[in-house]
N, C-alpha and C. Protein backbone atom coordinates (compact mmCIF):
# COMPACT_ATOMS: atom_id res chain seq x y z
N UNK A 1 -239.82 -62.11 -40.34
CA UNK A 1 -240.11 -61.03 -41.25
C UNK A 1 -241.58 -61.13 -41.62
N UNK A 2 -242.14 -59.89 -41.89
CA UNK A 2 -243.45 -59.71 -42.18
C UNK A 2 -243.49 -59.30 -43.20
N UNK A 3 -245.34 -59.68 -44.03
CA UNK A 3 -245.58 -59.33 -45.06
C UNK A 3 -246.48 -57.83 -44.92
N UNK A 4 -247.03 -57.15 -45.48
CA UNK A 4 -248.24 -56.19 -44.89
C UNK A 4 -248.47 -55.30 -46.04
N UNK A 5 -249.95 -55.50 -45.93
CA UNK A 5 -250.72 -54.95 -46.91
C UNK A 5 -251.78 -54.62 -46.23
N UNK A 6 -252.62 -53.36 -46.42
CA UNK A 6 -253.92 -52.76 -45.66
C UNK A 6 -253.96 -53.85 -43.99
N UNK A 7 -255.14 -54.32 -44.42
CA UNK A 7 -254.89 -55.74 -42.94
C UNK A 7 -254.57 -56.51 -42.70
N UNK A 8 -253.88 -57.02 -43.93
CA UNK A 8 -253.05 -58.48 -43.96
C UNK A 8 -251.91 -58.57 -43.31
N UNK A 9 -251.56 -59.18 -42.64
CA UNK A 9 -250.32 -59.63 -42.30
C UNK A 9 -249.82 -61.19 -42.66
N UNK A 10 -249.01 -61.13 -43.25
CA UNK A 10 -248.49 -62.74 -43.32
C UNK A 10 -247.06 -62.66 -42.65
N UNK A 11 -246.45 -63.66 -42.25
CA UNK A 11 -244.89 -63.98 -41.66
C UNK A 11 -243.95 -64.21 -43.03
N UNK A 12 -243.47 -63.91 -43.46
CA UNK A 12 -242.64 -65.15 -44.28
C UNK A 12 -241.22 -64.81 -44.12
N UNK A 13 -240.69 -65.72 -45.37
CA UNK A 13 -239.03 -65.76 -44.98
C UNK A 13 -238.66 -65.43 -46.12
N UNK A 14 -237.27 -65.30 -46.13
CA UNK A 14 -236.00 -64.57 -47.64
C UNK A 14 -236.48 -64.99 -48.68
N UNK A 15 -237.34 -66.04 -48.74
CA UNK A 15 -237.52 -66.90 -49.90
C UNK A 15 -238.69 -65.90 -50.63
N UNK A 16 -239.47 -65.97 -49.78
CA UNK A 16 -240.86 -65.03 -50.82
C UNK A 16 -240.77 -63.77 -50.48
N UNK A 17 -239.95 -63.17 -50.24
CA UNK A 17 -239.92 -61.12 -49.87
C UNK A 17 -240.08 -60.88 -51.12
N UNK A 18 -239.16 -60.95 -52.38
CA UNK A 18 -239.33 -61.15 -53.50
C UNK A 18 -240.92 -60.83 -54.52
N UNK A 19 -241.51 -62.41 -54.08
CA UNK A 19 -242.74 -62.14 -54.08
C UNK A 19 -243.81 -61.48 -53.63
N UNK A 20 -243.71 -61.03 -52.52
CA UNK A 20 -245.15 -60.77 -52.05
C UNK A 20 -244.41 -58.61 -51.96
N UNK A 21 -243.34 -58.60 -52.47
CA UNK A 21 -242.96 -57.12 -52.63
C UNK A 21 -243.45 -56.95 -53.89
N UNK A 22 -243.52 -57.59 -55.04
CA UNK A 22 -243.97 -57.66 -56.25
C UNK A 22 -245.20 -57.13 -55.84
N UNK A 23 -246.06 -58.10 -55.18
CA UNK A 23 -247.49 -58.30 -55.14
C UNK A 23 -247.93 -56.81 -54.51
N UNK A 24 -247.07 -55.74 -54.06
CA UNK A 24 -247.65 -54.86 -53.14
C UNK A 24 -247.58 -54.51 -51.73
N UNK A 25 -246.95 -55.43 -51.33
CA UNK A 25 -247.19 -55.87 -49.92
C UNK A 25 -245.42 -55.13 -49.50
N UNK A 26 -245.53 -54.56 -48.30
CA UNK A 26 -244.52 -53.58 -47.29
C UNK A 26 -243.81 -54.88 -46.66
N UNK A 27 -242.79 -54.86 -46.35
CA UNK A 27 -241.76 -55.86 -46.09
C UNK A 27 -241.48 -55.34 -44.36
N UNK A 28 -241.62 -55.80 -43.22
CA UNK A 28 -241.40 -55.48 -42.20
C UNK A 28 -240.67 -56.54 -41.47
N UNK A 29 -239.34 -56.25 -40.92
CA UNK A 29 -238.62 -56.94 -40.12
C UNK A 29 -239.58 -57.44 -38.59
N UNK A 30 -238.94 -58.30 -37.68
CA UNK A 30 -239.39 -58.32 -36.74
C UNK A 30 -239.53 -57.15 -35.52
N UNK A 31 -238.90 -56.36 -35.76
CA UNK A 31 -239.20 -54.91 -34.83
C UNK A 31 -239.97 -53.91 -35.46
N UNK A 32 -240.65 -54.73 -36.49
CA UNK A 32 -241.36 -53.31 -37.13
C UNK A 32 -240.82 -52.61 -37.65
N UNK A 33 -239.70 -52.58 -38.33
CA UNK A 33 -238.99 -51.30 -39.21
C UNK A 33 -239.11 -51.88 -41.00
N UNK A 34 -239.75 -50.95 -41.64
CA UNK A 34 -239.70 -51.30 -42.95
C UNK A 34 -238.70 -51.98 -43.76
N UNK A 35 -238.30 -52.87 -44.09
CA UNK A 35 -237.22 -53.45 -45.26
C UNK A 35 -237.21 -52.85 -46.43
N UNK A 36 -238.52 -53.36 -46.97
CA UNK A 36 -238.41 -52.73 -48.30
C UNK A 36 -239.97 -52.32 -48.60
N UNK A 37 -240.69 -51.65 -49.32
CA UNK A 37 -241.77 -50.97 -49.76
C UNK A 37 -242.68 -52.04 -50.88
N UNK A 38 -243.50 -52.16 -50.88
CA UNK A 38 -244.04 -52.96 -51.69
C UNK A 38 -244.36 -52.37 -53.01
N UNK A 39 -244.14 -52.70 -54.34
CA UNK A 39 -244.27 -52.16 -55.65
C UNK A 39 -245.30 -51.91 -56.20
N UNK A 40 -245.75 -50.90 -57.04
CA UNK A 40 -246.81 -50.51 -57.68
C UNK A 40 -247.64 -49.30 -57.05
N UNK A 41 -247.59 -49.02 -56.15
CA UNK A 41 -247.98 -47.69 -54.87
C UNK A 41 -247.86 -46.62 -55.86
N UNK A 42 -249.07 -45.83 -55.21
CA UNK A 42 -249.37 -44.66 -56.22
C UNK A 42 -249.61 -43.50 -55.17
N UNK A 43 -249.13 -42.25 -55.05
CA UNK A 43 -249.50 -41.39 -54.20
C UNK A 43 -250.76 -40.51 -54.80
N UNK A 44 -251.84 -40.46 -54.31
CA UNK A 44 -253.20 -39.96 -54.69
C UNK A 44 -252.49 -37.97 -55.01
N UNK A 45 -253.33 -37.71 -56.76
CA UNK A 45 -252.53 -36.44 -57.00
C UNK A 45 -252.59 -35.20 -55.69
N UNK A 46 -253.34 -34.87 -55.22
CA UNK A 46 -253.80 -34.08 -54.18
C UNK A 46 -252.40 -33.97 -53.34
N UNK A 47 -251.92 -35.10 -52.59
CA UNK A 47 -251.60 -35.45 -51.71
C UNK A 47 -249.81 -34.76 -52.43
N UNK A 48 -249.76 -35.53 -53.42
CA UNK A 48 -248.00 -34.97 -54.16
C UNK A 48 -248.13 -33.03 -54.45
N UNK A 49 -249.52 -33.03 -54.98
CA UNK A 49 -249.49 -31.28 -55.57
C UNK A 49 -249.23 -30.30 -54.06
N UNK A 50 -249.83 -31.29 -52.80
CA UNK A 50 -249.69 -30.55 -51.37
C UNK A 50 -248.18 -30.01 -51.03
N UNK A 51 -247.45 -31.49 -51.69
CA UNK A 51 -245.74 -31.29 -51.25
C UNK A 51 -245.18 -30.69 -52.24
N UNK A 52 -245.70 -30.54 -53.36
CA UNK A 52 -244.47 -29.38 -54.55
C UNK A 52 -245.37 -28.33 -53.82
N UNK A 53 -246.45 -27.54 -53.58
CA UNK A 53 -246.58 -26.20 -53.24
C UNK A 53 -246.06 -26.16 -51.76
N UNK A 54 -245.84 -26.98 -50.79
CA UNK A 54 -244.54 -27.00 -49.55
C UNK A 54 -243.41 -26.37 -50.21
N UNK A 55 -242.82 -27.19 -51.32
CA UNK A 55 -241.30 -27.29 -51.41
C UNK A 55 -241.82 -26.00 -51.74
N UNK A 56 -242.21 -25.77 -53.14
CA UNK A 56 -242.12 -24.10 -53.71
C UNK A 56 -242.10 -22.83 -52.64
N UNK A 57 -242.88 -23.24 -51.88
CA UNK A 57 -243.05 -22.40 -50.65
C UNK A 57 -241.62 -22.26 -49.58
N UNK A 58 -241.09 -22.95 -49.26
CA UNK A 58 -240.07 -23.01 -48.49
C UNK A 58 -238.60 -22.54 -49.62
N UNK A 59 -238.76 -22.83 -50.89
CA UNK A 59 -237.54 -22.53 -51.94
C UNK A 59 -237.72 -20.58 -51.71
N UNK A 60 -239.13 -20.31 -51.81
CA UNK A 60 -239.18 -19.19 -51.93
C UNK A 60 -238.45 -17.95 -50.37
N UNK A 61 -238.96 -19.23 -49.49
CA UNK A 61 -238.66 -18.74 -48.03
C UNK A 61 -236.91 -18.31 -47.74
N UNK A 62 -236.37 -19.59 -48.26
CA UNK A 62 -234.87 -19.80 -48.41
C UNK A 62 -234.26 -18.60 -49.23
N UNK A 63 -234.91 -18.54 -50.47
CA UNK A 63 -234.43 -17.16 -51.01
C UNK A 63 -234.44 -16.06 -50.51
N UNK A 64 -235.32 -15.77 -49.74
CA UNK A 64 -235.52 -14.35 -49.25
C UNK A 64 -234.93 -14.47 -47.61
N UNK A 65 -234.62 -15.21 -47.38
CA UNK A 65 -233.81 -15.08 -46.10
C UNK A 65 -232.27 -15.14 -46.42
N UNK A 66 -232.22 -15.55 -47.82
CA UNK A 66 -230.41 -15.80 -48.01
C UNK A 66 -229.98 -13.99 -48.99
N UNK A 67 -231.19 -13.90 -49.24
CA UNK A 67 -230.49 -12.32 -50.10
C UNK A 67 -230.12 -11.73 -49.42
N UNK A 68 -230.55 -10.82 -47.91
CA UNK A 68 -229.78 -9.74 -47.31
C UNK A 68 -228.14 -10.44 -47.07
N UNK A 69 -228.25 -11.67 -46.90
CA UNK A 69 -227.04 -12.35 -46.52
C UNK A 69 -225.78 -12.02 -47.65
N UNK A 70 -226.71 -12.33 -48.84
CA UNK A 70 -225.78 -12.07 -50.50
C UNK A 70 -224.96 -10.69 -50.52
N UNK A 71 -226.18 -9.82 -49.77
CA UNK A 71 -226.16 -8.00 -50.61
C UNK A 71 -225.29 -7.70 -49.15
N UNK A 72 -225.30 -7.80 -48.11
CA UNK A 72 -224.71 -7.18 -47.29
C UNK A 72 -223.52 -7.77 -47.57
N UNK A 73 -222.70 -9.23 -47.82
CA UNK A 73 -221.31 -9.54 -47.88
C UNK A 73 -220.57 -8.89 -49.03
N UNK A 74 -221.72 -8.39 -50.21
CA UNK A 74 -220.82 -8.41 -51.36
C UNK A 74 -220.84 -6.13 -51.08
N UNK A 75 -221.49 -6.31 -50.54
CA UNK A 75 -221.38 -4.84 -50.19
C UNK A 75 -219.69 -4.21 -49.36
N UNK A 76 -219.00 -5.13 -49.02
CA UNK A 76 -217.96 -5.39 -48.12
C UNK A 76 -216.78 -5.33 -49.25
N UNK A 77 -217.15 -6.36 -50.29
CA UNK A 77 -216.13 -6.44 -51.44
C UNK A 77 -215.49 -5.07 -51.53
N UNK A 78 -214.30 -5.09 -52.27
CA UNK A 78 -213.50 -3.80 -52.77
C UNK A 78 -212.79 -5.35 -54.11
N UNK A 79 -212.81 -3.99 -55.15
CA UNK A 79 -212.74 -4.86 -56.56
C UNK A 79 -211.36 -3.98 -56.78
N UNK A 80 -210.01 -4.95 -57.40
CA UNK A 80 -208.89 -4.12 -57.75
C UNK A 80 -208.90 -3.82 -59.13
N UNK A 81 -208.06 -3.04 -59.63
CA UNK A 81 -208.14 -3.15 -61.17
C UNK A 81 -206.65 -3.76 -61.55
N UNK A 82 -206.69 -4.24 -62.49
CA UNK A 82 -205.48 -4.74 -63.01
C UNK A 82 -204.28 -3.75 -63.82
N UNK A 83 -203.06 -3.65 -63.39
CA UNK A 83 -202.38 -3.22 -63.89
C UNK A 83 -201.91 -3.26 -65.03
């Protein structure tokens, strides 16, 4: 298991993941697949305000492709009245 931070790499074992995840440092198995994320990581604001105006953008997309879907099924309805 690996430690990794910018260029660092260290090896270590079960014993210090613990630690050096504290410290910051990305937890990588021997095939290279992440374990666990290292703590304290900050996403620069730019970079998060990019992905809420994505999401907003695609929420808006979703809406307007699901209304004709709404108005044409309920257009179909027939409503009874109660006796």
């Amino acid at each position: 298991m690996k430690a990794v931070k910018g260029n660092k790499v260290y090896t270590i074992d079960d014993a210090l993941k613990k630690r050096y995840q504290d410290d910051g440092y990305d937890i990588m198995d021997d095939s290279g697949n992440v374990v666990a994320y290292g703590r304290g990581k900050t996403v620069p604001y730019e970079a998060y305000m990019a992905v809420v105006k994505e999401r907003d953008d695609l929420k808006a997309r979703l809406d307007a492709l699901s209304e004709p879907a709404e108005s044409s099924f309920s257009e179909g309805k027939t409503t009874r009245k109660a006796k």
